[in-house]
PDB file of N, CA and C in Angstrom:
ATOM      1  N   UNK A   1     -58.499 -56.725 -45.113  1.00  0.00           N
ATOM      2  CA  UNK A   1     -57.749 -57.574 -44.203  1.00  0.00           C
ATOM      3  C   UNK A   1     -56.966 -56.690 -43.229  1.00  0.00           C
ATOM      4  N   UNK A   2     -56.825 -57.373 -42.254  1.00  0.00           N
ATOM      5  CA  UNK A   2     -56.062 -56.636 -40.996  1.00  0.00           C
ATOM      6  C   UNK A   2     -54.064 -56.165 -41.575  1.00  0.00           C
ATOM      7  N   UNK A   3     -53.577 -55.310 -41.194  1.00  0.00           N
ATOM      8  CA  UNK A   3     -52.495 -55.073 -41.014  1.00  0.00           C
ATOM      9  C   UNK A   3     -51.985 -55.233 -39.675  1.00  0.00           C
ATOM     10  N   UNK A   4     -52.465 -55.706 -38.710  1.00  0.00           N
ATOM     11  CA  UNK A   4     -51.770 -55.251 -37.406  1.00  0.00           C
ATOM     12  C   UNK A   4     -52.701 -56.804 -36.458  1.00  0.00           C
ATOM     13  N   UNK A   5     -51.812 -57.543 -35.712  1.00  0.00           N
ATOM     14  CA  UNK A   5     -53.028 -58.331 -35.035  1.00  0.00           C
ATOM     15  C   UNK A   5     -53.790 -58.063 -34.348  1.00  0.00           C
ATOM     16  N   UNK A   6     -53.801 -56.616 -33.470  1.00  0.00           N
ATOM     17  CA  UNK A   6     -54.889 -55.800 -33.178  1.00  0.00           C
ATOM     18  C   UNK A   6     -55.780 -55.570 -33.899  1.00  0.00           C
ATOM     19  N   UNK A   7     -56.230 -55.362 -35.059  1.00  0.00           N
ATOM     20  CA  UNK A   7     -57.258 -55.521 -35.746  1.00  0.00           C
ATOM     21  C   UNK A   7     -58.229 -57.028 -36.279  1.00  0.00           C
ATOM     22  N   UNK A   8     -57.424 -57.957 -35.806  1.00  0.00           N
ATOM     23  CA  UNK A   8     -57.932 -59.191 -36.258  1.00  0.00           C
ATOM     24  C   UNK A   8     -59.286 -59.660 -35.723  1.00  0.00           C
ATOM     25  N   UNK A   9     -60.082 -60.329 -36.261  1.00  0.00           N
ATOM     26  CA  UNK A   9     -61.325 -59.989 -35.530  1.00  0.00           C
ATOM     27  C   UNK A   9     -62.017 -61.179 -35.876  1.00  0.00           C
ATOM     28  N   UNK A  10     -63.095 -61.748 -35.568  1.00  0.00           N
ATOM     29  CA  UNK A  10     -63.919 -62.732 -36.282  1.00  0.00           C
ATOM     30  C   UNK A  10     -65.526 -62.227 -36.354  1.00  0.00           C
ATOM     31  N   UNK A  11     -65.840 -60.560 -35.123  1.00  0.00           N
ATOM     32  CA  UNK A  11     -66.775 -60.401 -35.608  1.00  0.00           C
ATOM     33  C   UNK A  11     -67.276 -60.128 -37.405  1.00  0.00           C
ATOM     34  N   UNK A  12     -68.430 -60.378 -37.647  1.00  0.00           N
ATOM     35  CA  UNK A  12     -68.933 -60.683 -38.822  1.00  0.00           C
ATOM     36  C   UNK A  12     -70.597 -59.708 -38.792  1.00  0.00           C
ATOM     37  N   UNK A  13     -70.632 -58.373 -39.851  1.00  0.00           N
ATOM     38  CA  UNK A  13     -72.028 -57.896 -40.104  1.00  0.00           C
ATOM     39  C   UNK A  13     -72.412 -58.134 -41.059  1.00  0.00           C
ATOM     40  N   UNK A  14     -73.719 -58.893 -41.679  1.00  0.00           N
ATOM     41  CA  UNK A  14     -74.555 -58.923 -42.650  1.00  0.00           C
ATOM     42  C   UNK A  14     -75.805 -58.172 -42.265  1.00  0.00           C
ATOM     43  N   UNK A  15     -76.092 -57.314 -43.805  1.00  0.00           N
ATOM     44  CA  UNK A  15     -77.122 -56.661 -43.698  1.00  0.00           C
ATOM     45  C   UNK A  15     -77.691 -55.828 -42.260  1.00  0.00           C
ATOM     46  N   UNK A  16     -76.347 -55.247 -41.911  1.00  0.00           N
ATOM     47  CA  UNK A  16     -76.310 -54.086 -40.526  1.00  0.00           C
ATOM     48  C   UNK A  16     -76.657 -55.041 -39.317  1.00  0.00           C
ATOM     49  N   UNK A  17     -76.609 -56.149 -39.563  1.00  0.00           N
ATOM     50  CA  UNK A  17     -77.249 -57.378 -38.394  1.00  0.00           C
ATOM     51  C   UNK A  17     -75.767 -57.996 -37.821  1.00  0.00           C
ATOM     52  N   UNK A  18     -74.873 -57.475 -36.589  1.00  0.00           N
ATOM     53  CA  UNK A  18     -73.945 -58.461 -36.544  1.00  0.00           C
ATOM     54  C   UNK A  18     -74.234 -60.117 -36.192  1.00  0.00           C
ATOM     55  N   UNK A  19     -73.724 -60.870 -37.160  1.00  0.00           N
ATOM     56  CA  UNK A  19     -74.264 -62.259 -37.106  1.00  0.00           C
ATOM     57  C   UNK A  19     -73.296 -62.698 -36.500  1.00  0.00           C
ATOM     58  N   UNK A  20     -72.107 -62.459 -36.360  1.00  0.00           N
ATOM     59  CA  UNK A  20     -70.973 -63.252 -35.539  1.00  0.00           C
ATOM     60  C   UNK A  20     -70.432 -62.013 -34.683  1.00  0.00           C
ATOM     61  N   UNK A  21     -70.409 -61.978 -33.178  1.00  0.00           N
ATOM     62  CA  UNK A  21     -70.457 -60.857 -32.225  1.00  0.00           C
ATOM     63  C   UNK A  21     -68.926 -61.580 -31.592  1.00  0.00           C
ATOM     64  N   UNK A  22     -68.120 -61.073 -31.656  1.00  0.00           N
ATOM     65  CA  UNK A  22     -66.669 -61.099 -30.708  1.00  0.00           C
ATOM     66  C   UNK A  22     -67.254 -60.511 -29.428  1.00  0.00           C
ATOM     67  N   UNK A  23     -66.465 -61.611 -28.839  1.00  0.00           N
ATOM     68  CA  UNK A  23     -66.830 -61.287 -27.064  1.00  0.00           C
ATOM     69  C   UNK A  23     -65.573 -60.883 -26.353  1.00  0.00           C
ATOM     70  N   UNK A  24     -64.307 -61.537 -26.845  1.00  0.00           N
ATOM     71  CA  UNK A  24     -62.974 -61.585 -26.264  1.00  0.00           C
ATOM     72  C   UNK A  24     -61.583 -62.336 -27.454  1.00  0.00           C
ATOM     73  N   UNK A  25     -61.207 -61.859 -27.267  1.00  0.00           N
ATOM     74  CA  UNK A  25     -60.061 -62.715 -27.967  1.00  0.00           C
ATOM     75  C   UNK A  25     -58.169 -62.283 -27.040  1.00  0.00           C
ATOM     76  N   UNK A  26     -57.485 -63.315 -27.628  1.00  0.00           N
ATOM     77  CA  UNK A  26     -56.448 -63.642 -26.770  1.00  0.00           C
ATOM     78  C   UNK A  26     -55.461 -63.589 -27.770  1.00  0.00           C
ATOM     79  N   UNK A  27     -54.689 -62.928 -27.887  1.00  0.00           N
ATOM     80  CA  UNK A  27     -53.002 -63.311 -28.674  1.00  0.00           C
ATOM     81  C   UNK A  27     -52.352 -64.683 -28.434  1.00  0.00           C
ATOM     82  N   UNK A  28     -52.313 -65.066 -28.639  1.00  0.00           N
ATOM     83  CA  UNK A  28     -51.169 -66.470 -28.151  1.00  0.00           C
ATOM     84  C   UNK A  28     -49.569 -66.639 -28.826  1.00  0.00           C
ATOM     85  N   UNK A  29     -49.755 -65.940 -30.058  1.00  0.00           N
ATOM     86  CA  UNK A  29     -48.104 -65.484 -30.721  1.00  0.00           C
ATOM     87  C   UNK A  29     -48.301 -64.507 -31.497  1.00  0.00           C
ATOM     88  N   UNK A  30     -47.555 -63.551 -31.911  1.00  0.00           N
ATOM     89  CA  UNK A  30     -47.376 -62.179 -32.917  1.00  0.00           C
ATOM     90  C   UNK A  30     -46.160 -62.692 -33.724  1.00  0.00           C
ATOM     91  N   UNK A  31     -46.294 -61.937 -34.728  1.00  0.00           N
ATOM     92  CA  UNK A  31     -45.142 -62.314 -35.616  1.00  0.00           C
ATOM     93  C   UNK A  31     -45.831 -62.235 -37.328  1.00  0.00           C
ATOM     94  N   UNK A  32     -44.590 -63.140 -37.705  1.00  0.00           N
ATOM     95  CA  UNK A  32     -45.217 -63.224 -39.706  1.00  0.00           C
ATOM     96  C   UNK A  32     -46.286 -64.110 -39.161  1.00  0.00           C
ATOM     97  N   UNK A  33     -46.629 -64.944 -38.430  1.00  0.00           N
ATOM     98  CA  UNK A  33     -47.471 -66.371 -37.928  1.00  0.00           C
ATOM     99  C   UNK A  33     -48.005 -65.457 -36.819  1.00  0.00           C
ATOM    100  N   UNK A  34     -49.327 -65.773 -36.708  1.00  0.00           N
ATOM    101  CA  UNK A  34     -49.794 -65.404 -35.576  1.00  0.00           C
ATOM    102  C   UNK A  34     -50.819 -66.282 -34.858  1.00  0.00           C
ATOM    103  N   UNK A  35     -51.092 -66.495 -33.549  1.00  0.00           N
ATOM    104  CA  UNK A  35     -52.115 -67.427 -33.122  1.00  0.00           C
ATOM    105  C   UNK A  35     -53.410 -66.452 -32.475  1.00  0.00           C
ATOM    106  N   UNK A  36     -54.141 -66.684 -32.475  1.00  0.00           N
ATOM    107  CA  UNK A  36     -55.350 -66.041 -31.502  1.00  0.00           C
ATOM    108  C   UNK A  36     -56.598 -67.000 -30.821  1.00  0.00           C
ATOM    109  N   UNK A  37     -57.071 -66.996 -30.312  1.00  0.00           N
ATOM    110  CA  UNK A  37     -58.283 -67.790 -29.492  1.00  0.00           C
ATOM    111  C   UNK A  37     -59.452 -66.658 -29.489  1.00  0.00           C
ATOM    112  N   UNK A  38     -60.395 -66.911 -29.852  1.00  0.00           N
ATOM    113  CA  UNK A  38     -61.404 -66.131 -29.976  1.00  0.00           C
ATOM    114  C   UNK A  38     -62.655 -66.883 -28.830  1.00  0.00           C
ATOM    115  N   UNK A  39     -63.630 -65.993 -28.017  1.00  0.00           N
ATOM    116  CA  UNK A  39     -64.393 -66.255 -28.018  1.00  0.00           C
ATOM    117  C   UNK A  39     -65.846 -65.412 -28.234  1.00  0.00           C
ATOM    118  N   UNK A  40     -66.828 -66.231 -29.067  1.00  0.00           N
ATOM    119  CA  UNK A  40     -68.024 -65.268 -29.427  1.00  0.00           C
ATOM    120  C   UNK A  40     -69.182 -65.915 -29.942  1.00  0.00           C
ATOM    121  N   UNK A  41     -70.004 -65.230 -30.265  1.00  0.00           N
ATOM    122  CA  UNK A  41     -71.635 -65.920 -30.630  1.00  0.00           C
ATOM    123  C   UNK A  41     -72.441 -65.744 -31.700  1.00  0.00           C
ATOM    124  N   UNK A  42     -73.092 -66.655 -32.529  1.00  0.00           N
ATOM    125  CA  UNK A  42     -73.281 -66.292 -33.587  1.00  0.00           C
ATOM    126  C   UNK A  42     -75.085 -65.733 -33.245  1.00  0.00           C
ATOM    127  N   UNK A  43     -75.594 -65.287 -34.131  1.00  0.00           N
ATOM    128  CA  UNK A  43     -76.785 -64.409 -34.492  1.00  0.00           C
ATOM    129  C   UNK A  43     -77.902 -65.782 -34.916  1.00  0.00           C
ATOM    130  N   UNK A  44     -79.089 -65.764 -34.536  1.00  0.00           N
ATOM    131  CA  UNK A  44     -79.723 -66.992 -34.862  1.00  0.00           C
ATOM    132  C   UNK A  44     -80.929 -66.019 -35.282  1.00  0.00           C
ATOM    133  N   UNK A  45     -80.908 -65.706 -36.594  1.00  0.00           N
ATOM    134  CA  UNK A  45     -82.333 -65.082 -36.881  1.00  0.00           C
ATOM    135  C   UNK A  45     -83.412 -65.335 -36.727  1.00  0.00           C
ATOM    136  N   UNK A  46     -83.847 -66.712 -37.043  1.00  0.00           N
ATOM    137  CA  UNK A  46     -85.229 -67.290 -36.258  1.00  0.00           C
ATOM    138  C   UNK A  46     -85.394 -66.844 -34.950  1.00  0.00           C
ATOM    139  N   UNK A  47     -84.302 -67.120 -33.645  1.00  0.00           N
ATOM    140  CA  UNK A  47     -84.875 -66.417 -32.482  1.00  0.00           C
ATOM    141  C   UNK A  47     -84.902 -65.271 -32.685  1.00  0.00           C
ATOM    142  N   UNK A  48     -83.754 -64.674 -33.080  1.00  0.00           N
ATOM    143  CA  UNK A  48     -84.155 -62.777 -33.176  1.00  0.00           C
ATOM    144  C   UNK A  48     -83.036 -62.686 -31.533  1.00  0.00           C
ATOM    145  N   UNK A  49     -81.837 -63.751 -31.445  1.00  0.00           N
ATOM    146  CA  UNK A  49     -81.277 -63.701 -30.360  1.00  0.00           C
ATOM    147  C   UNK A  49     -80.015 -64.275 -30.763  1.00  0.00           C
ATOM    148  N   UNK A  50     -78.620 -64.059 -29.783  1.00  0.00           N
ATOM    149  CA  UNK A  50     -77.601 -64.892 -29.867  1.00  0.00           C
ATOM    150  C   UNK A  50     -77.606 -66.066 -29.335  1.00  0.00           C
ATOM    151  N   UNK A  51     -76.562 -67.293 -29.427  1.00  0.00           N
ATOM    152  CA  UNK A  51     -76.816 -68.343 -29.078  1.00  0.00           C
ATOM    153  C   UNK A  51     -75.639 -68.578 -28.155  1.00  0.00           C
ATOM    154  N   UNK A  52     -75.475 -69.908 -27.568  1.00  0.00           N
ATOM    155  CA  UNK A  52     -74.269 -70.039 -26.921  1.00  0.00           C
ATOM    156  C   UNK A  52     -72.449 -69.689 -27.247  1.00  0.00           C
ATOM    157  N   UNK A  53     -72.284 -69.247 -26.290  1.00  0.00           N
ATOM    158  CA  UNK A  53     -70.363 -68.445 -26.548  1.00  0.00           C
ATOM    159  C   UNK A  53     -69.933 -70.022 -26.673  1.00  0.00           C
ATOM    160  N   UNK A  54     -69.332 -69.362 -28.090  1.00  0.00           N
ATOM    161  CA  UNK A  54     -68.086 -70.644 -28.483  1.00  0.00           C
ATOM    162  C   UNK A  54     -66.911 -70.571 -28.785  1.00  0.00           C
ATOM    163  N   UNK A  55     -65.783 -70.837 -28.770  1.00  0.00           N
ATOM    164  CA  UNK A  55     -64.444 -70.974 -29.346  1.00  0.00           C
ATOM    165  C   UNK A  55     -63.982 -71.163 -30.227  1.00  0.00           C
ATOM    166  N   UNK A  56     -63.139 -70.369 -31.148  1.00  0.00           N
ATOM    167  CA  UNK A  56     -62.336 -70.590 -32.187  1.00  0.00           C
ATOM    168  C   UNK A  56     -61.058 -70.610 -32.202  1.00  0.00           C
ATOM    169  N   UNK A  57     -59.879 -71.248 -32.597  1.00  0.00           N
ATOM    170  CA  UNK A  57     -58.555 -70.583 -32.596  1.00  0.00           C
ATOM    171  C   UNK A  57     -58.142 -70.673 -34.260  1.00  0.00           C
ATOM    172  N   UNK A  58     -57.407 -69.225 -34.072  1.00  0.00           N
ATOM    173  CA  UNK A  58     -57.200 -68.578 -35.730  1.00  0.00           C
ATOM    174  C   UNK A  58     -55.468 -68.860 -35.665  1.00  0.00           C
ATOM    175  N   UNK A  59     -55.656 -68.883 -36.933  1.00  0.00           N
ATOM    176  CA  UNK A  59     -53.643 -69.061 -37.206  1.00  0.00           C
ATOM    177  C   UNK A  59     -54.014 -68.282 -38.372  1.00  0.00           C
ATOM    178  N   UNK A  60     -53.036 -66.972 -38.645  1.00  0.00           N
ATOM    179  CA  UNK A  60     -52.739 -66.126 -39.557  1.00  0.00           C
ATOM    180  C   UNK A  60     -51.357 -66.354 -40.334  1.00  0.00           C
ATOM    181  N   UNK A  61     -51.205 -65.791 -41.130  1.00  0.00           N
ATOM    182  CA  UNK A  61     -49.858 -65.327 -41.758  1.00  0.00           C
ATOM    183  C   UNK A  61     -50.172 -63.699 -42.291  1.00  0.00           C
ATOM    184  N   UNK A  62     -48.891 -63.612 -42.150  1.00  0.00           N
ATOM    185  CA  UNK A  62     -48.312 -61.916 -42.646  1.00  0.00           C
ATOM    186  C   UNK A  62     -48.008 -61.898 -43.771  1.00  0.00           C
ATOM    187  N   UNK A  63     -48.443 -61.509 -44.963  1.00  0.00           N
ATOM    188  CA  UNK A  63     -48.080 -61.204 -46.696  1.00  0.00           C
ATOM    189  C   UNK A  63     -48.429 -60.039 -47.540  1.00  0.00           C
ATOM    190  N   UNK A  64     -47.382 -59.786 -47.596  1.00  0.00           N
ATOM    191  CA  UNK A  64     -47.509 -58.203 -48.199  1.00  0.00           C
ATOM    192  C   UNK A  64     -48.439 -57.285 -47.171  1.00  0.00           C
ATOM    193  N   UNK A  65     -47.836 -57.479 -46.106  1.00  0.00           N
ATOM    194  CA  UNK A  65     -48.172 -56.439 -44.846  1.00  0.00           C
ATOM    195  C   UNK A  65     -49.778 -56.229 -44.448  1.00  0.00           C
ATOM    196  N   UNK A  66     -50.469 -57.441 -44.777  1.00  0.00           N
ATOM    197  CA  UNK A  66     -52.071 -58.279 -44.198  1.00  0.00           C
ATOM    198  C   UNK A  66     -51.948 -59.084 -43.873  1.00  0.00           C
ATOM    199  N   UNK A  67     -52.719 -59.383 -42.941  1.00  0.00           N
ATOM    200  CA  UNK A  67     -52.696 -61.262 -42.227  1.00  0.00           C
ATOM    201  C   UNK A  67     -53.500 -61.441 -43.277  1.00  0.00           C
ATOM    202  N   UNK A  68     -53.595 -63.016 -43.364  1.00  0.00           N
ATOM    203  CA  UNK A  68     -54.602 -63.475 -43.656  1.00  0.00           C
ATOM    204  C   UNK A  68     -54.830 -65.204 -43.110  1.00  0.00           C
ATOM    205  N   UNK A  69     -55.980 -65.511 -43.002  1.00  0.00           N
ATOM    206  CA  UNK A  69     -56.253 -66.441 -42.336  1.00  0.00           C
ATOM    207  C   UNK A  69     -55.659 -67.530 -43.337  1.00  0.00           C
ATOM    208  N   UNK A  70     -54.952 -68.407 -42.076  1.00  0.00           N
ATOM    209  CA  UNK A  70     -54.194 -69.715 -42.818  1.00  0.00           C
ATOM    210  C   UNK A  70     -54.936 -70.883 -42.929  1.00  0.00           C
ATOM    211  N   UNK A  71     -55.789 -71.027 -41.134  1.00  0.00           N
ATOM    212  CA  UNK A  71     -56.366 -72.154 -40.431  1.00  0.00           C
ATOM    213  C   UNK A  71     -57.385 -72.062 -39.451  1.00  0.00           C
ATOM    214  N   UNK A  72     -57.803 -72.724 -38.827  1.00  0.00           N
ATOM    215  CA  UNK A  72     -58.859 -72.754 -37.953  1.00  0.00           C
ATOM    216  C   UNK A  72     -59.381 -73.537 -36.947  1.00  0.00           C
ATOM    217  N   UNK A  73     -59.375 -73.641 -35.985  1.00  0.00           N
ATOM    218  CA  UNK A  73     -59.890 -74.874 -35.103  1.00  0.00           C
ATOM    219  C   UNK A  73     -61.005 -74.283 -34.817  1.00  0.00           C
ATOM    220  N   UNK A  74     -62.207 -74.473 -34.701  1.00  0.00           N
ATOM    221  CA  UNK A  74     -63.497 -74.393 -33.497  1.00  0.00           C
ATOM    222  C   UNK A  74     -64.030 -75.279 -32.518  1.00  0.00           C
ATOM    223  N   UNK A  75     -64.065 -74.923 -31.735  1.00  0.00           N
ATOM    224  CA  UNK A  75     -64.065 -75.769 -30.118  1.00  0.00           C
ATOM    225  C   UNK A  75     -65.850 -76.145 -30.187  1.00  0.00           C
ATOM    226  N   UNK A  76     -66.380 -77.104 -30.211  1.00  0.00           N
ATOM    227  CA  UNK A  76     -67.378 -77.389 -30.602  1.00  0.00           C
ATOM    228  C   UNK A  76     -68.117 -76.873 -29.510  1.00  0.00           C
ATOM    229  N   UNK A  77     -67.728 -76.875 -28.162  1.00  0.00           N
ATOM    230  CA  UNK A  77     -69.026 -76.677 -27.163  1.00  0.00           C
ATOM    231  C   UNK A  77     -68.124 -75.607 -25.768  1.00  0.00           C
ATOM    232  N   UNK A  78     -68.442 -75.969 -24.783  1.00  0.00           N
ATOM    233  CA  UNK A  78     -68.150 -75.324 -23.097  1.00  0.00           C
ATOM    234  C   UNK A  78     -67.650 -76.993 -22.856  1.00  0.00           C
ATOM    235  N   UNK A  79     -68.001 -77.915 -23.089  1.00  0.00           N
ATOM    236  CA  UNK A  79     -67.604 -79.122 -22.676  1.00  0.00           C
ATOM    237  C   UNK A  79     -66.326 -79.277 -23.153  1.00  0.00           C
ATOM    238  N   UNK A  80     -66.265 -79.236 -24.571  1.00  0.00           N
ATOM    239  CA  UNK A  80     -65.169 -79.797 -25.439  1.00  0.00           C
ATOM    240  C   UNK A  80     -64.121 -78.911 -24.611  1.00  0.00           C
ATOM    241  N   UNK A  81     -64.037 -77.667 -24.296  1.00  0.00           N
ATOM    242  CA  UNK A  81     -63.235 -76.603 -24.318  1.00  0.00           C
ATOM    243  C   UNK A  81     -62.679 -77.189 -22.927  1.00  0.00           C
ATOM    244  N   UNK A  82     -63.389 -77.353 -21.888  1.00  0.00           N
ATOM    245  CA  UNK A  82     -63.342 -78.052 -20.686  1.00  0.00           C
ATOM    246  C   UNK A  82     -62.106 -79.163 -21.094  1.00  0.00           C
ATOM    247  N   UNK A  83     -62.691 -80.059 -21.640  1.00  0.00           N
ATOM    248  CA  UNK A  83     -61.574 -81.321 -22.048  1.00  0.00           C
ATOM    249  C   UNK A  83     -60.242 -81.458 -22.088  1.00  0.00           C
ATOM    250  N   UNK A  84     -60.068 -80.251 -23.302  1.00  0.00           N
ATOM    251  CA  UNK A  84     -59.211 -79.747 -23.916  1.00  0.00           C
ATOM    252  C   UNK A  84     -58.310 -79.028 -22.939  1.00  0.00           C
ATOM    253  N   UNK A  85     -58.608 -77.993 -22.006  1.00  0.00           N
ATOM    254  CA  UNK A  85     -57.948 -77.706 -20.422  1.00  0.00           C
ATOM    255  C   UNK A  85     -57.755 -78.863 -20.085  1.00  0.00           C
ATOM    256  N   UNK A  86     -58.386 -79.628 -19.363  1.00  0.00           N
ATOM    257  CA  UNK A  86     -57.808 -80.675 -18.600  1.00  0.00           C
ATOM    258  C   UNK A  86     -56.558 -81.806 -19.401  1.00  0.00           C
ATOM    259  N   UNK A  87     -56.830 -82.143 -20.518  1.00  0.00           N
ATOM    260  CA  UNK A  87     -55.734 -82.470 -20.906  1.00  0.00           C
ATOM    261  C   UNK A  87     -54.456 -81.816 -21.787  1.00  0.00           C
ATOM    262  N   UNK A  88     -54.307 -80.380 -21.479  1.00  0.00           N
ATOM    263  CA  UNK A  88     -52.841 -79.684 -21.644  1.00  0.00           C
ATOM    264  C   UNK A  88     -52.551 -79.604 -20.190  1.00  0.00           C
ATOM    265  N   UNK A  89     -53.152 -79.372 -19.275  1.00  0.00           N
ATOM    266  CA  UNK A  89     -52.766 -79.440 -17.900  1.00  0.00           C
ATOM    267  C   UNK A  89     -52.104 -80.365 -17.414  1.00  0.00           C
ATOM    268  N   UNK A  90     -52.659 -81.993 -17.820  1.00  0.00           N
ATOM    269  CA  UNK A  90     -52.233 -82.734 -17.850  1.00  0.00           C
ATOM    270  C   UNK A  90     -50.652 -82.917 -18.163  1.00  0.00           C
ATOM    271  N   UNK A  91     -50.360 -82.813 -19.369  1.00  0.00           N
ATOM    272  CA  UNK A  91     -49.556 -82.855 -20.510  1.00  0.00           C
ATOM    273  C   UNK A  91     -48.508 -81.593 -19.896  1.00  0.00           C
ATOM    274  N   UNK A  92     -49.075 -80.502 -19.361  1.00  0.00           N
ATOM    275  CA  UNK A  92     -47.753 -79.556 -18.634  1.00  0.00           C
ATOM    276  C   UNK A  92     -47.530 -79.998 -17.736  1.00  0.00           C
ATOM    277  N   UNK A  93     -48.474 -80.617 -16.748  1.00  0.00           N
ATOM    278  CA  UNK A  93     -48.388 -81.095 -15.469  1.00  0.00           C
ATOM    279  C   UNK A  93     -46.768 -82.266 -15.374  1.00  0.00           C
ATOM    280  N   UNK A  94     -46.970 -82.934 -16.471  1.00  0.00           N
ATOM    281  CA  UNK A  94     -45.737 -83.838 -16.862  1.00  0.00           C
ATOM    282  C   UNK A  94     -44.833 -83.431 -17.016  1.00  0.00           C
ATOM    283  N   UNK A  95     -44.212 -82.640 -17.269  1.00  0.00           N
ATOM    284  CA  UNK A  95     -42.768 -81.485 -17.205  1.00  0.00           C
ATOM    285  C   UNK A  95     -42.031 -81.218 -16.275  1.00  0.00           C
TER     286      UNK A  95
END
């Protein structure tokens, strides 16, 4: 497990094959709690290719000086993610 949220990651290797490839990820809070937004692609062995970039957001905690994953959202598509912008925009826009 990570010590530092710089190390936090969601890429994933099985059998020297990375099956889950990090493309980018975003801090959104540091602390004992931490937030991150990930985006990346998983490994589709039948094609022998990656598939469409998708979204995750991670919520950590800090214990005994490792995060470890608390929670999870995954953004189902490019659409959903779309949505989801337009209505916090919304919702700040109101302020």
């Amino acid at each position: 497990m990570a010590e530092t949220v710089d190390e936090l990651t969601v890429e994933y290797t099985d059998e020297g094959v990375v099956t889950v490839k990090e493309l980018d990820k975003v801090v959104l809070t540091k602390g004992a709690w931490a937030t991150l937004i990930y985006r990346y692609q998983d490994f589709d062995r039948k094609k022998e290719d990656y598939g469409p970039e998708k979204y995750t957001i991670r919520r950590y905690q800090k214990r005994n000086g490792e995060y470890q994953q608390k929670s999870k959202f995954n953004i189902s598509s490019a659409d959903q993610a779309r949505k989801i912008i337009v209505a916090l925009e919304q919702w700040i826009g109101e302020e």
